[in-house]
C-alpha atoms as a PDB file:
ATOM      1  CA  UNK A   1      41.933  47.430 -13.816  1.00  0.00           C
ATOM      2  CA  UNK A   2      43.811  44.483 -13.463  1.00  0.00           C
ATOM      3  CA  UNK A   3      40.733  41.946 -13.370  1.00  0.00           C
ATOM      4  CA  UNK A   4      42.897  38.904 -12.421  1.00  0.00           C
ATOM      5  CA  UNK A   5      44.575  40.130  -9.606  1.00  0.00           C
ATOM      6  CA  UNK A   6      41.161  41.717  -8.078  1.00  0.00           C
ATOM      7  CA  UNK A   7      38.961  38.808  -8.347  1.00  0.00           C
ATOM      8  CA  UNK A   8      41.783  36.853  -6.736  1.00  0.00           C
ATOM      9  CA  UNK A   9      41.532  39.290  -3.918  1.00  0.00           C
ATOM     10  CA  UNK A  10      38.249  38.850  -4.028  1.00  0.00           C
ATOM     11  CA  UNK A  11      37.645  35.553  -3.934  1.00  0.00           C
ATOM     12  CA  UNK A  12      39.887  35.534  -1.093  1.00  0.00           C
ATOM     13  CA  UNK A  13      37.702  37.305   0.793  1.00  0.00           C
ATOM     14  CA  UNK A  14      34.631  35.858  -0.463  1.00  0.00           C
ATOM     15  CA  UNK A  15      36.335  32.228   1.902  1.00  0.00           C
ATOM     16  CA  UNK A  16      36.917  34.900   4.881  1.00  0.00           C
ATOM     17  CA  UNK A  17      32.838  35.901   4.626  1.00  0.00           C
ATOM     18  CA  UNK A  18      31.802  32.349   4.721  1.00  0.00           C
ATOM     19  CA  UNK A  19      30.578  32.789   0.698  1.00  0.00           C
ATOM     20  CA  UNK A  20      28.499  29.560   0.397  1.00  0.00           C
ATOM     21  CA  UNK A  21      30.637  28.614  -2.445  1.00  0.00           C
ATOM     22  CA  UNK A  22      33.505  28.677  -0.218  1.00  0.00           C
ATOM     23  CA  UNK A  23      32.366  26.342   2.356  1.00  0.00           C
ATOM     24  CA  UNK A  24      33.961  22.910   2.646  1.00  0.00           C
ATOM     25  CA  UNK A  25      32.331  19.850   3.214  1.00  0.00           C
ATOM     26  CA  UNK A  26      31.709  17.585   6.136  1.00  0.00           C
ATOM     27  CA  UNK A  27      33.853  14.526   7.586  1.00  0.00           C
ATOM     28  CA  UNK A  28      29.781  12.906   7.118  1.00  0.00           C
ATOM     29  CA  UNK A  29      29.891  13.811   3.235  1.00  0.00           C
ATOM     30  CA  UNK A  30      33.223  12.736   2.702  1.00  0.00           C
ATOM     31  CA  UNK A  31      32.591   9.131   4.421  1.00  0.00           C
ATOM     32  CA  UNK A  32      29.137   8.734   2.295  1.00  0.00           C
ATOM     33  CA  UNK A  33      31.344   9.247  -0.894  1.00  0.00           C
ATOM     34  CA  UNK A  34      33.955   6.994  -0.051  1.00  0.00           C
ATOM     35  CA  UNK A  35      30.888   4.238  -0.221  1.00  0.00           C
ATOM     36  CA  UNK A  36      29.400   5.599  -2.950  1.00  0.00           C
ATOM     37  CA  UNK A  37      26.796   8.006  -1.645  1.00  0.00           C
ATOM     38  CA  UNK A  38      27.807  11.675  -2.615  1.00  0.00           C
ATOM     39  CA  UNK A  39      26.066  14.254  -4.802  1.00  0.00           C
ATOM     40  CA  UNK A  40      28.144  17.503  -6.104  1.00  0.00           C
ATOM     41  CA  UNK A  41      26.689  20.335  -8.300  1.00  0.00           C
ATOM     42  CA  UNK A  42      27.616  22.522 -11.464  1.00  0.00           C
ATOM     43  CA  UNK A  43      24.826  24.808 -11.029  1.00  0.00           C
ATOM     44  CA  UNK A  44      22.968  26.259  -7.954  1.00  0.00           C
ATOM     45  CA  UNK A  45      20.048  23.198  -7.186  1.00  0.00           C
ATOM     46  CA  UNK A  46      20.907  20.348  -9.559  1.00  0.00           C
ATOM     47  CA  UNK A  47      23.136  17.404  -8.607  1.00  0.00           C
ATOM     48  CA  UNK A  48      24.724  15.825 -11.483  1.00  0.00           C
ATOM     49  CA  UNK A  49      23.815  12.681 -12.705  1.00  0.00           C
ATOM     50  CA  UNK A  50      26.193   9.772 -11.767  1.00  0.00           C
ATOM     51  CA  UNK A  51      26.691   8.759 -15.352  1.00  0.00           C
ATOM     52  CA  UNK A  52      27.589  12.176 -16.185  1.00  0.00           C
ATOM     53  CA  UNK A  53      31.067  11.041 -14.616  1.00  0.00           C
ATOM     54  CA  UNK A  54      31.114   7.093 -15.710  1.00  0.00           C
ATOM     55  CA  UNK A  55      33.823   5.151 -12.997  1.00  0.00           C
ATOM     56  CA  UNK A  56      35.315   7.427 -11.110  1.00  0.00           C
ATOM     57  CA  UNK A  57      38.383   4.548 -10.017  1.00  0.00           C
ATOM     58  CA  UNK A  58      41.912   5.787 -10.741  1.00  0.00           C
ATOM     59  CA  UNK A  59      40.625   8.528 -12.778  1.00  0.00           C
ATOM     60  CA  UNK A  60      42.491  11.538 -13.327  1.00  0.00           C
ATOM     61  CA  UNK A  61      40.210  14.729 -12.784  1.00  0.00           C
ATOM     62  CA  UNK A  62      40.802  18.032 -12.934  1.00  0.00           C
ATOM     63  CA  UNK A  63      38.397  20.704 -10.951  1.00  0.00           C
ATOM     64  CA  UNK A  64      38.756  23.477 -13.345  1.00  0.00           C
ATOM     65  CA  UNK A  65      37.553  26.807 -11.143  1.00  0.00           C
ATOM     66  CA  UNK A  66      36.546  24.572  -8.288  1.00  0.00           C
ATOM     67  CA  UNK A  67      37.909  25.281  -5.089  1.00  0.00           C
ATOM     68  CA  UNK A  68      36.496  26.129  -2.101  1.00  0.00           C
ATOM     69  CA  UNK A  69      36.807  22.169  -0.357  1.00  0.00           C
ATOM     70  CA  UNK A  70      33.368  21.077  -2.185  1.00  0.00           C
ATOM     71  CA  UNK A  71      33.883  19.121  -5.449  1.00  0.00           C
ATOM     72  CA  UNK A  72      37.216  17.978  -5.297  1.00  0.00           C
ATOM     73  CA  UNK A  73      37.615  16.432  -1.707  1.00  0.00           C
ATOM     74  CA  UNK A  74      34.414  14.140  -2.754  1.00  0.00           C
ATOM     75  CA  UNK A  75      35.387  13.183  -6.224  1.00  0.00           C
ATOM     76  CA  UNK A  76      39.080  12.140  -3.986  1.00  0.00           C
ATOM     77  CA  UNK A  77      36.729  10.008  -1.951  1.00  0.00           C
ATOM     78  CA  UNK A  78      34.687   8.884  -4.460  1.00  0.00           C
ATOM     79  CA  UNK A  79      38.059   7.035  -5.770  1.00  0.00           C
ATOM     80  CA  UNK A  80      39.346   9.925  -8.309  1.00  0.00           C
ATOM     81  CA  UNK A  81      43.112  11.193  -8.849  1.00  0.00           C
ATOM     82  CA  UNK A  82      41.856  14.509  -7.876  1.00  0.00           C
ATOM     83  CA  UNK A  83      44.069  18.017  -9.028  1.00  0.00           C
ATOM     84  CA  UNK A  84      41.983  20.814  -7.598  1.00  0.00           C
ATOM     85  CA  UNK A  85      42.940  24.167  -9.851  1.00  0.00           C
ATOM     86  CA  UNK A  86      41.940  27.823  -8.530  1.00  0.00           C
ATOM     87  CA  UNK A  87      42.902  31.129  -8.935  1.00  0.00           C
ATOM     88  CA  UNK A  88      42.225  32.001  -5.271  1.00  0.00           C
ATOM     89  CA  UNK A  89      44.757  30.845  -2.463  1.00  0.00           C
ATOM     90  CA  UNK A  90      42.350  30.782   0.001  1.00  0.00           C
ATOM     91  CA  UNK A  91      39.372  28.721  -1.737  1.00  0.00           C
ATOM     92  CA  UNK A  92      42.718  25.918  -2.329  1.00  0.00           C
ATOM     93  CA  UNK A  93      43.355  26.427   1.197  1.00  0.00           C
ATOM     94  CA  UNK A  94      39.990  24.872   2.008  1.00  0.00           C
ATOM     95  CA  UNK A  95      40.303  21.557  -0.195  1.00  0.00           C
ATOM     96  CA  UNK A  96      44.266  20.886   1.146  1.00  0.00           C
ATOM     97  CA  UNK A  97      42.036  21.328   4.713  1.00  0.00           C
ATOM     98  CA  UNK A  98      39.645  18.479   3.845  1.00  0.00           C
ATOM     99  CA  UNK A  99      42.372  16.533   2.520  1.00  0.00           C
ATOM    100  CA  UNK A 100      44.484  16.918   5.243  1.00  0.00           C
ATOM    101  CA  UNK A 101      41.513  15.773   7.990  1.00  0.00           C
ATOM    102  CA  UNK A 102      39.792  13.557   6.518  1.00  0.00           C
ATOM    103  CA  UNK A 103      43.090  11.763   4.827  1.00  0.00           C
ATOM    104  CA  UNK A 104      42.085  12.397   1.357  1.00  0.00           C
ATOM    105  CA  UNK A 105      44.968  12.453  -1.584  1.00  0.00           C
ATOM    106  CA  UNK A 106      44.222  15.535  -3.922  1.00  0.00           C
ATOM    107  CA  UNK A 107      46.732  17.920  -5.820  1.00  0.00           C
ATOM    108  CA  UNK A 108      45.572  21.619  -5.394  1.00  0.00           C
ATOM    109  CA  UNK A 109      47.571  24.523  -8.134  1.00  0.00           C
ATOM    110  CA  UNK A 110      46.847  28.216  -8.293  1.00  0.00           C
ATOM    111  CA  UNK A 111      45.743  29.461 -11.758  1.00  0.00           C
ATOM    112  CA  UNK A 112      43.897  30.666 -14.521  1.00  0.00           C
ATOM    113  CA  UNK A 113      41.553  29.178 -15.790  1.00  0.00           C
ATOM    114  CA  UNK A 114      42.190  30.094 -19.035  1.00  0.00           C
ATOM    115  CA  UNK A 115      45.684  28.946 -19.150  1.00  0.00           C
ATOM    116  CA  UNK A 116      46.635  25.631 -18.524  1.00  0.00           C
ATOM    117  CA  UNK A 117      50.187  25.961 -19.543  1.00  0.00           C
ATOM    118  CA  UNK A 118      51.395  23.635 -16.546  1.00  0.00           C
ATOM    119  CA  UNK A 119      49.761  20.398 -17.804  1.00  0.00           C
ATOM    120  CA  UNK A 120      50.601  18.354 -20.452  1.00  0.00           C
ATOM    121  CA  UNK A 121      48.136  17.172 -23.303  1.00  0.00           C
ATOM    122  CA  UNK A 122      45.820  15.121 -22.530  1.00  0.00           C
ATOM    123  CA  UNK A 123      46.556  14.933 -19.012  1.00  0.00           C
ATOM    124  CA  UNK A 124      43.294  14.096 -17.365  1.00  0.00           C
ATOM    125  CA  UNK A 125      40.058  11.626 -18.379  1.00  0.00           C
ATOM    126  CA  UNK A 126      37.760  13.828 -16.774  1.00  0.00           C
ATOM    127  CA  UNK A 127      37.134  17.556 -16.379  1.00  0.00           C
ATOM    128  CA  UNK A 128      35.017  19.440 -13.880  1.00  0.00           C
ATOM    129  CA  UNK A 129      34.089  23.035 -14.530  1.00  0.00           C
ATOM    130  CA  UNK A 130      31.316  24.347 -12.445  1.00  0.00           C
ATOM    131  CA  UNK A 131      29.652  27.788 -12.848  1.00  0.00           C
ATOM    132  CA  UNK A 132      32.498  30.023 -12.642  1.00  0.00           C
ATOM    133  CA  UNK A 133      33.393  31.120 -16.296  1.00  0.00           C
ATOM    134  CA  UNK A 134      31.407  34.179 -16.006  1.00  0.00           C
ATOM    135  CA  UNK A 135      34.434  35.604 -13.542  1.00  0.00           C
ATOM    136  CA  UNK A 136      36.619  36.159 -16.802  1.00  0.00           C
ATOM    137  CA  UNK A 137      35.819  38.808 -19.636  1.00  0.00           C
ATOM    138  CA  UNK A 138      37.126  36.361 -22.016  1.00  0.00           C
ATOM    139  CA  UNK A 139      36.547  32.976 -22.028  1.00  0.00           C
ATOM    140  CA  UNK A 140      37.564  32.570 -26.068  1.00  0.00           C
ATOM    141  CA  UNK A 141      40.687  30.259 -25.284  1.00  0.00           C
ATOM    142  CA  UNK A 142      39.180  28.289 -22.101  1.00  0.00           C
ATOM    143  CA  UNK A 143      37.386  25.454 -24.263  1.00  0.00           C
ATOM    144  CA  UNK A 144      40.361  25.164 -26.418  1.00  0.00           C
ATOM    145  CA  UNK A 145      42.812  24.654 -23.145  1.00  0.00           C
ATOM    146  CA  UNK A 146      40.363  22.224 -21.869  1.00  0.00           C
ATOM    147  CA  UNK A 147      40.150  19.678 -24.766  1.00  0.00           C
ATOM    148  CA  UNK A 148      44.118  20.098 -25.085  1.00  0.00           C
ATOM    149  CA  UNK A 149      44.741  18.569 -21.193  1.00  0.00           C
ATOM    150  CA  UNK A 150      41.347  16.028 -21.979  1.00  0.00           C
ATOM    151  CA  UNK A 151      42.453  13.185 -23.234  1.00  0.00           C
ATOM    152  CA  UNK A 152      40.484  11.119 -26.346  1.00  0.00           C
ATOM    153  CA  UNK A 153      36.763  10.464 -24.779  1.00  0.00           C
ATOM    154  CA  UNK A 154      37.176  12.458 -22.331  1.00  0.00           C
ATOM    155  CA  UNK A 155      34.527  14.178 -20.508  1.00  0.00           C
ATOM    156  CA  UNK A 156      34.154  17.953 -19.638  1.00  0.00           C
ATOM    157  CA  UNK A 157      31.410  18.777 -17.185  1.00  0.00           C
ATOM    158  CA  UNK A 158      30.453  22.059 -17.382  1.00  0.00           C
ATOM    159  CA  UNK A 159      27.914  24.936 -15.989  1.00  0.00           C
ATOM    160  CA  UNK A 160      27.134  28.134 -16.481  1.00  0.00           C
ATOM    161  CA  UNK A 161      24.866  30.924 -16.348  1.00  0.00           C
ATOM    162  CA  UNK A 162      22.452  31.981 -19.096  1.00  0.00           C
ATOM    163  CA  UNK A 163      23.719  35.211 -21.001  1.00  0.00           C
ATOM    164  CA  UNK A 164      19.595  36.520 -20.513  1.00  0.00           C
ATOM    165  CA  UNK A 165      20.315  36.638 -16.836  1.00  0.00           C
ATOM    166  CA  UNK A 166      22.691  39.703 -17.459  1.00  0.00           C
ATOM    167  CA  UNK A 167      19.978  41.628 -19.075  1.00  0.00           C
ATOM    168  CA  UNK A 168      18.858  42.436 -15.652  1.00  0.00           C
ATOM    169  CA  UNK A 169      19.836  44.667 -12.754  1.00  0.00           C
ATOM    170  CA  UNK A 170      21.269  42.213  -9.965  1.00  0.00           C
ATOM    171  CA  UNK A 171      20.425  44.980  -7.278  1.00  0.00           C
ATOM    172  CA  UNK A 172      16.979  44.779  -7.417  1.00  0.00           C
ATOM    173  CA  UNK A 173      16.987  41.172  -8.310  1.00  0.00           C
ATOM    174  CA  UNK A 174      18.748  40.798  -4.888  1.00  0.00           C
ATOM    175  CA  UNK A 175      15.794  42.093  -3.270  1.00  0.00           C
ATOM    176  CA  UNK A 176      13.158  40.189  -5.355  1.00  0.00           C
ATOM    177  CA  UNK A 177      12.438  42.875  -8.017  1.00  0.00           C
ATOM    178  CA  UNK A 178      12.799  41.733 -11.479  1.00  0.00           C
ATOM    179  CA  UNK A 179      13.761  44.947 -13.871  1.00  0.00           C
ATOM    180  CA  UNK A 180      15.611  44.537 -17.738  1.00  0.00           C
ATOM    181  CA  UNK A 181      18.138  47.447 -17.391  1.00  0.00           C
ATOM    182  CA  UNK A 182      21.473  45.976 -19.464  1.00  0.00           C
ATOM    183  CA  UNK A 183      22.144  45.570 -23.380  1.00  0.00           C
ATOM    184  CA  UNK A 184      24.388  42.285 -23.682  1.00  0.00           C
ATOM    185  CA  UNK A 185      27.064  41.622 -23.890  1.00  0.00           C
ATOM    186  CA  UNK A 186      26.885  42.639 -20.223  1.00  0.00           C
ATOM    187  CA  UNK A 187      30.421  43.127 -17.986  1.00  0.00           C
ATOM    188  CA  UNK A 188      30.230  44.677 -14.575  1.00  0.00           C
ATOM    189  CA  UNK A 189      32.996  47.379 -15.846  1.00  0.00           C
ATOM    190  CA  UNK A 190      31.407  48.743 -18.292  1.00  0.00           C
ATOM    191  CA  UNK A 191      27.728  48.176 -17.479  1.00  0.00           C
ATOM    192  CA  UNK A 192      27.293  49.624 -13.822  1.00  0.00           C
ATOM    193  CA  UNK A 193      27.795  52.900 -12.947  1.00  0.00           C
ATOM    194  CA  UNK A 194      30.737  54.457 -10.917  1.00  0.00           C
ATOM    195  CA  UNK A 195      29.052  54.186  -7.870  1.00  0.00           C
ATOM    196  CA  UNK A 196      27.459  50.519  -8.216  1.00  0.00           C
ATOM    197  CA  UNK A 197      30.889  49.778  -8.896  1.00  0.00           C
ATOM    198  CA  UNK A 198      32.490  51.466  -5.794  1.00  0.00           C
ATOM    199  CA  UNK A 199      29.864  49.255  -4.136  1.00  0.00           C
ATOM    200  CA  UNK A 200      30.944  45.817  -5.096  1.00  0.00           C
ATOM    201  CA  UNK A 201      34.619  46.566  -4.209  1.00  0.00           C
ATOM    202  CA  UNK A 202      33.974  47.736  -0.728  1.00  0.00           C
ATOM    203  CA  UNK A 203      32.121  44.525  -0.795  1.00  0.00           C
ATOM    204  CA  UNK A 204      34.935  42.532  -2.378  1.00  0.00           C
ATOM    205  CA  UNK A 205      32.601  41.424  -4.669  1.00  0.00           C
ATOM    206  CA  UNK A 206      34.133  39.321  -7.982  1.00  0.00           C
ATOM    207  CA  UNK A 207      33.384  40.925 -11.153  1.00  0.00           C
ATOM    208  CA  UNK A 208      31.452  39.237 -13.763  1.00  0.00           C
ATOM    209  CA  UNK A 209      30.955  39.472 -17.379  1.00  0.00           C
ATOM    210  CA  UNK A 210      28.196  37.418 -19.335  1.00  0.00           C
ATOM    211  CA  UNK A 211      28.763  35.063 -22.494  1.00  0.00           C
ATOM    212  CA  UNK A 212      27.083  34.392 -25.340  1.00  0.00           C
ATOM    213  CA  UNK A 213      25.355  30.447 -26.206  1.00  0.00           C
ATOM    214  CA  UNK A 214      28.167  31.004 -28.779  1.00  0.00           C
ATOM    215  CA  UNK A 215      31.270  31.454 -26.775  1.00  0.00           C
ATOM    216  CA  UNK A 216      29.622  28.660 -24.187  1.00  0.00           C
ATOM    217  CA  UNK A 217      29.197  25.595 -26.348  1.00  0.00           C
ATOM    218  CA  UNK A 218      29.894  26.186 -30.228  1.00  0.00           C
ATOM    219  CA  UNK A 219      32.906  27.086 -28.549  1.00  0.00           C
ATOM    220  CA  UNK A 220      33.047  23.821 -27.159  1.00  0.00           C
ATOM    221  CA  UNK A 221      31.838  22.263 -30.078  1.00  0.00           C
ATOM    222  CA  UNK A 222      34.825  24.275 -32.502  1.00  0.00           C
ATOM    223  CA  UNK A 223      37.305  22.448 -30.047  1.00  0.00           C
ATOM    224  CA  UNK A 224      36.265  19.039 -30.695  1.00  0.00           C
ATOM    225  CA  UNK A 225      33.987  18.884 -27.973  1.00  0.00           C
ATOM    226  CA  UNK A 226      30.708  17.102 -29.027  1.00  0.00           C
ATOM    227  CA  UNK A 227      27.570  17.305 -26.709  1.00  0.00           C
ATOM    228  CA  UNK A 228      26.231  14.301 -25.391  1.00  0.00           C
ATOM    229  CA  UNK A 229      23.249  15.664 -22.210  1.00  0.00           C
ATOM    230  CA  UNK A 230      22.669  18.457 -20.549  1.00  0.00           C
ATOM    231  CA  UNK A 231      20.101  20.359 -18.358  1.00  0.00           C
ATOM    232  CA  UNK A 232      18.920  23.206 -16.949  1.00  0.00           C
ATOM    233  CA  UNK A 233      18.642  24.710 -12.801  1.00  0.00           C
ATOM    234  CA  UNK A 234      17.005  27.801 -11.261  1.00  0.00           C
ATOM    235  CA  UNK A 235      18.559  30.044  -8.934  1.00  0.00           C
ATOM    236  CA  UNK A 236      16.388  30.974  -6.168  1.00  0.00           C
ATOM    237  CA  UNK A 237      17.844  33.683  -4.850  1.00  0.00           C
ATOM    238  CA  UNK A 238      17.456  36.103  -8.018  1.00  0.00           C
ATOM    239  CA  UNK A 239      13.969  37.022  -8.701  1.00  0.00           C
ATOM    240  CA  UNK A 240      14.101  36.886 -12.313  1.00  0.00           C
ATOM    241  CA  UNK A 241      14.631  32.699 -11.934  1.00  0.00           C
ATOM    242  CA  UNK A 242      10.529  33.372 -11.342  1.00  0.00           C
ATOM    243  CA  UNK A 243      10.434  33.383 -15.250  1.00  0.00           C
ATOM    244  CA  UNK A 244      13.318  31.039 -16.872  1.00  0.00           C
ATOM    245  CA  UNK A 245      16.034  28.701 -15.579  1.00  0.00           C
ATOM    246  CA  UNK A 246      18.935  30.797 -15.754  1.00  0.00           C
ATOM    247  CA  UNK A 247      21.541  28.397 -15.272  1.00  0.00           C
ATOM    248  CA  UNK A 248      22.336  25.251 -17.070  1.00  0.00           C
ATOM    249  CA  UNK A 249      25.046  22.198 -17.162  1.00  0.00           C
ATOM    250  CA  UNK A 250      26.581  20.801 -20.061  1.00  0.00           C
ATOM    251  CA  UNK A 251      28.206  17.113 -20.716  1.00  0.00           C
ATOM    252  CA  UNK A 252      30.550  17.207 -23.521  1.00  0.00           C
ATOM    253  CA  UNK A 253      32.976  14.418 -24.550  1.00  0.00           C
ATOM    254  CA  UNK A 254      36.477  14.808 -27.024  1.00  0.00           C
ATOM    255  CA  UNK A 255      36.523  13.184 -30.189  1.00  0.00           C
ATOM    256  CA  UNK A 256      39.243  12.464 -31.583  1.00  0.00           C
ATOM    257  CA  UNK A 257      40.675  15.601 -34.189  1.00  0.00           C
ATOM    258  CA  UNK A 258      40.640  13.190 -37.230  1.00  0.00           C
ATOM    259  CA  UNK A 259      36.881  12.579 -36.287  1.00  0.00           C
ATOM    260  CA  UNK A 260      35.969  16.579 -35.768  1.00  0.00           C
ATOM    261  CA  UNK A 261      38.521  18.180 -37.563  1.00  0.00           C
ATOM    262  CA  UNK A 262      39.399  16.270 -40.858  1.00  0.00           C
ATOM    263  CA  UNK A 263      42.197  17.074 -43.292  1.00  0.00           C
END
């Protein structure tokens, strides 16, 4: 299975379906940033604290995995040199949409998130990275692409989900029934069975694969990335949030190499 190419597809039609991640924000959010009164999240619940993010003025920012018309149009109006990158056409479609009414400037470019080929080093002071990782099997050259386009103290804002989630069957944790069912590491491919995974495609459902505390910040931390705060959220619609917080949100900033990685 090409993985890229479906979860494209289906993030496509996640924006069709009205997907909450998907859905833009209002004219009334994007005049409350512009005077300093906004709120965005990396996780389900949490909003981000302001000093995560430092001034905002002039900066360049990349939304890494961000579309959908949430984030990016309200870091633009929050007085950030906004580039909003996304694998899915139609979740970019939706921040050019709040740019366009609401006379924001933002730069939108389809990707992958692991490849970041078409920026330069150290391109950008700030990176944005909400929970969206977990849409790749392999995530081992993301953190190393990030810190290459962050420039010298720059900060990468990042969430994701805790690998324990995956231990658990999603289907009944839809419906409010917590059950441990999967061995980590978990991957939709290999871990449901044919007809589970017949399921989520007639449901255009993204695929998912979990990642280890390893892969998530000591492979941050192996790319120069030192952390500085973080926190954790629930996630109220999966039953098994009951019993831990299975997401969390991580501030990391770039040292420079001869600091981190000394000859």
């Amino acid at each position: 299975m090409d993985i890229k190419n479906y979860n494209n597809h289906a993030w496509n039609k996640q924006v069709e379906a009205h997907n909450e991640w998907t859905q833009p924000v209002t004219t009334e959010q994007v005049d409350a940033a512009r005077k300093g009164e906004w709120s965005i999240v990396l996780t389900p619940h949490k909003s981000v604290p302001h000093n995560w993010f430092g001034d905002l003025k002039g900066k360049k920012v990349l939304c890494l995995a961000s579309g959908g018309g949430q984030q990016g149009p309200i870091l633009a109006a929050a007085g950030a040199d906004v580039t909003v990158f996304d694998l899915s056409e139609n979740q970019l479609a939706q921040d050019a949409q709040v740019a366009k009414r609401d006379g924001l400037t933002l730069t939108t470019v389809k990707g992958d998130m692991t490849d970041l080929n078409c920026f330069e080093n150290e391109s950008f002071d700030l990176i944005f990275h909400p929970c969206s990782n977990n849409f790749v099997p392999d995530i081992s050259g993301l953190w190393a692409e990030a810190a290459r386009v962050l420039k010298v103290n720059g900060r990468l804002l990042s969430g994701f989900i805790n690998p324990a989630a995956y231990i658990f069957d999603w289907f009944e944790a839809e419906k409010g029934v917590t059950k441990v069912r999967h061995k980590l590491p978990f991957s939709d491919i290999n871990n449901l069975t044919q007809a589970e995974l017949t399921l989520l495609k007639e449901q255009d459902e993204p695929l998912v694969f979990s990642h280890s505390f390893e892969e998530q910040i000591k492979g941050q931390l192996d790319n120069g990335l030192v952390l500085v705060d973080m926190f954790e959220d629930d996630w109220q619609s999966m039953a098994f949030s009951e019993y831990f917080p299975p997401t969390m949100a991580c501030l990391t900033i770039k040292l420079p190499q001869a600091v981190w990685n000394p000859q």
